[in-house]
Protein backbone atom coordinates (compact mmCIF):
# COMPACT_ATOMS: atom_id res chain seq x y z
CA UNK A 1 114.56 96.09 91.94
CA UNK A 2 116.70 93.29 91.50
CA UNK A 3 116.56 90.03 89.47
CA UNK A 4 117.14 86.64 90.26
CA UNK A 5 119.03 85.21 87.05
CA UNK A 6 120.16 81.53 87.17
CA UNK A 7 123.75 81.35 88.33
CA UNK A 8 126.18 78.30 87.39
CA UNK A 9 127.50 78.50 91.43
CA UNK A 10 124.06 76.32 92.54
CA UNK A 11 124.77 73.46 89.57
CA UNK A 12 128.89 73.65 90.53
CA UNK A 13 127.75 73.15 94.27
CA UNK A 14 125.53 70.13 92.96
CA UNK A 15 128.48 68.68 90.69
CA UNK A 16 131.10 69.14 93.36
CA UNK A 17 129.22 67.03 96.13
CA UNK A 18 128.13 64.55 93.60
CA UNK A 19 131.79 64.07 93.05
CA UNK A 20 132.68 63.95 96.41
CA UNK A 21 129.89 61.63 97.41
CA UNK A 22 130.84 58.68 93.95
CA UNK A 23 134.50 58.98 95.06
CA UNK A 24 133.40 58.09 98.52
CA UNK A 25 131.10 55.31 97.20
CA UNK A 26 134.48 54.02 94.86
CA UNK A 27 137.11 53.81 98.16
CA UNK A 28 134.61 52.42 99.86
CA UNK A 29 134.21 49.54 96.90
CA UNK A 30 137.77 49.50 96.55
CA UNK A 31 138.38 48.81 100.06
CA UNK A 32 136.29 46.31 100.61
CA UNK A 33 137.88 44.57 98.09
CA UNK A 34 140.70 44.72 98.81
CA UNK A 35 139.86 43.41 102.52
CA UNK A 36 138.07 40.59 101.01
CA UNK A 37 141.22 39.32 98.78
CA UNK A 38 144.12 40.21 102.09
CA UNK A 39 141.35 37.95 104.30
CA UNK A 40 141.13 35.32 101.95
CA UNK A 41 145.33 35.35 101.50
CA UNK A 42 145.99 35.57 105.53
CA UNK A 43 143.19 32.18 105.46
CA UNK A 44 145.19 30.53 102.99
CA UNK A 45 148.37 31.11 104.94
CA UNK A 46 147.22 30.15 108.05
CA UNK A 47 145.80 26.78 106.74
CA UNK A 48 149.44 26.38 105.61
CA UNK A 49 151.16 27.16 108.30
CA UNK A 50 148.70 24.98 110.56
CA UNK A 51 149.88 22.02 108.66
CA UNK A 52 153.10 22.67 109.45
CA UNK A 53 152.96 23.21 112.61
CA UNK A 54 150.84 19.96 113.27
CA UNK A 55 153.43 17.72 111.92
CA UNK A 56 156.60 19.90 113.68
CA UNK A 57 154.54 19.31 117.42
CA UNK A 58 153.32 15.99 116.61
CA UNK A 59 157.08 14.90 116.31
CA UNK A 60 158.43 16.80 118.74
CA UNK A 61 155.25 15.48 121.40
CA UNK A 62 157.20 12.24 122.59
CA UNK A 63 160.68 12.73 121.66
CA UNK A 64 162.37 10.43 123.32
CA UNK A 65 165.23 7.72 122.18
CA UNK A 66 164.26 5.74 119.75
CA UNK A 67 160.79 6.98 119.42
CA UNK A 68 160.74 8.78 116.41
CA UNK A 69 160.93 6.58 113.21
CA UNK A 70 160.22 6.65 109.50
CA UNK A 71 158.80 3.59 107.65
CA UNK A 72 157.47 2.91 104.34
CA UNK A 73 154.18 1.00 103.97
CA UNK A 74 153.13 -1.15 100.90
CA UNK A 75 149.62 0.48 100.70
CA UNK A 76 150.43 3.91 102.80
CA UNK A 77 153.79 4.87 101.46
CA UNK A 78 155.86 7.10 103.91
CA UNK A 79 154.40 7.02 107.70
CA UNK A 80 156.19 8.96 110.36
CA UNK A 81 155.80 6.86 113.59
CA UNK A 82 156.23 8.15 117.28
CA UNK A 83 156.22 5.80 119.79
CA UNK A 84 154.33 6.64 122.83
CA UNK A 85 156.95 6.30 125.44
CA UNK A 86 156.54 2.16 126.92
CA UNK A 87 152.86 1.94 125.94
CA UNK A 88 153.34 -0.45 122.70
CA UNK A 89 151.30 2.16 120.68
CA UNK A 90 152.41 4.94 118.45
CA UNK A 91 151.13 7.48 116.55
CA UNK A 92 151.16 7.01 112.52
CA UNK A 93 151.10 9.71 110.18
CA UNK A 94 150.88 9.11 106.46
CA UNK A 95 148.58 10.11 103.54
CA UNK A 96 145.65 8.16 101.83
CA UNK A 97 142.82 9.31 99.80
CA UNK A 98 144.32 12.96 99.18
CA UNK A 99 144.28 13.34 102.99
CA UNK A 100 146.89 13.00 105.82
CA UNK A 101 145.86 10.60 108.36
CA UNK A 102 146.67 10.25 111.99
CA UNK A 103 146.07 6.55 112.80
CA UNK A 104 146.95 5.54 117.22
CA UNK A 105 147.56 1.80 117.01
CA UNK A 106 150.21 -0.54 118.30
CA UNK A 107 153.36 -0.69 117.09
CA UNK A 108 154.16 -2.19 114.08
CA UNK A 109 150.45 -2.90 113.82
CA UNK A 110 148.06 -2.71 110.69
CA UNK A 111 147.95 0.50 109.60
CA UNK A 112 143.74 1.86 109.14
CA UNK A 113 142.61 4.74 107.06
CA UNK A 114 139.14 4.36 108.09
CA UNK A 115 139.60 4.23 111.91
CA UNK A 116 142.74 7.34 111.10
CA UNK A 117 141.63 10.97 111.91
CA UNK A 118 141.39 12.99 109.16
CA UNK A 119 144.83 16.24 109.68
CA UNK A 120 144.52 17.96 106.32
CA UNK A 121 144.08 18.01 102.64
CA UNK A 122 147.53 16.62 100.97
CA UNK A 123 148.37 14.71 98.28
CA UNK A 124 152.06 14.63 99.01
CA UNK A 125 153.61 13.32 101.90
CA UNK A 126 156.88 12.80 101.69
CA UNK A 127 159.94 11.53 104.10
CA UNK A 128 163.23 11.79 104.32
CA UNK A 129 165.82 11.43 107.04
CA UNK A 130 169.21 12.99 106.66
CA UNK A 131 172.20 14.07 108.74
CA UNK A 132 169.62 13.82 111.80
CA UNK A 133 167.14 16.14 110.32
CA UNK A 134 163.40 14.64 109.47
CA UNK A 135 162.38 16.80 105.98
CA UNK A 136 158.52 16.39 105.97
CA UNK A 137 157.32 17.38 102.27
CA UNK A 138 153.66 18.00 101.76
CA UNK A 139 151.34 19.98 99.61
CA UNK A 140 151.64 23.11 102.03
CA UNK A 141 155.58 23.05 102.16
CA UNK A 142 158.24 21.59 103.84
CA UNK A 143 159.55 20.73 107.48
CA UNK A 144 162.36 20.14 108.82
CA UNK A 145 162.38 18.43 112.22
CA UNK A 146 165.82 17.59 114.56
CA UNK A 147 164.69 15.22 117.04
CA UNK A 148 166.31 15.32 120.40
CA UNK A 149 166.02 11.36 120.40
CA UNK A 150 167.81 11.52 116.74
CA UNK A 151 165.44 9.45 114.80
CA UNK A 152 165.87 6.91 112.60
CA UNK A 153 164.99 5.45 109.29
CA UNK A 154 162.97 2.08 109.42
């Protein structure tokens, strides 16, 4: 008759799937991490590039002769003005309170951080126009802008 003696194969079995199964459980950990941090990254980058972007259309919008124009305010610093065609009214860019601002008033007009729409956390905004490139500096990077209507420095 035979005898059933404990064999090591049944605890190896037990060890190998246990091993399988944790390293499962770690990629899976590891993965999701990793996911989490790319996500955040791409986020970051978009938010940057958004910025961007903004201020490259906004300029570009109504580019027509004479219409783009830099000017430095007392209380605002740099604002980036573009005329909206005949209308008398332009659109003002320019930072206050950490933010950029987007203010629609008349031209030449009083400048109004609480009436502005809020465009993005900055607390640079720089402008500079040079060899009929606009360079746009702000916390997210830089722009360059060549207006068709070659801009001009007020």
């Amino acid at each position: 008759m035979r005898e059933n003696h404990p064999s090591g194969l049944g605890l190896a079995m037990i060890g190998m799937a246990a091993l399988f199964l944790a390293g499962f459980f770690l990629l899976v950990i590891f993965g999701a991490q990793s996911f989490r941090n790319t996500a955040s990254g791409r986020g970051q980058n978009m938010d940057t590039r958004d910025l961007l972007a903004y201020l490259a259309t906004v300029a570009k919008a109504n580019d027509r002769a004479g219409a783009v124009t830099l000017r430095s305010d007392e209380t605002m610093g740099d604002v980036l003005v573009i005329a909206d065609g005949d209308s008398g009214y332009a659109t003002h860019l320019f930072c206050y309170g950490g933010a950029l601002l987007e203010d629609y008033t008349r031209l030449g007009g009083e400048l109004s951080p609480e009436r502005a729409a809020r465009i993005a956390a900055t607390q640079r905004f720089e402008l500079s126009f040079s060899g009929g490139l606009i360079e746009i500096v702000t916390d997210a990077g830089r722009v360059l802008i060549h207006p068709r209507s070659g801009g001009e420095a007020a």
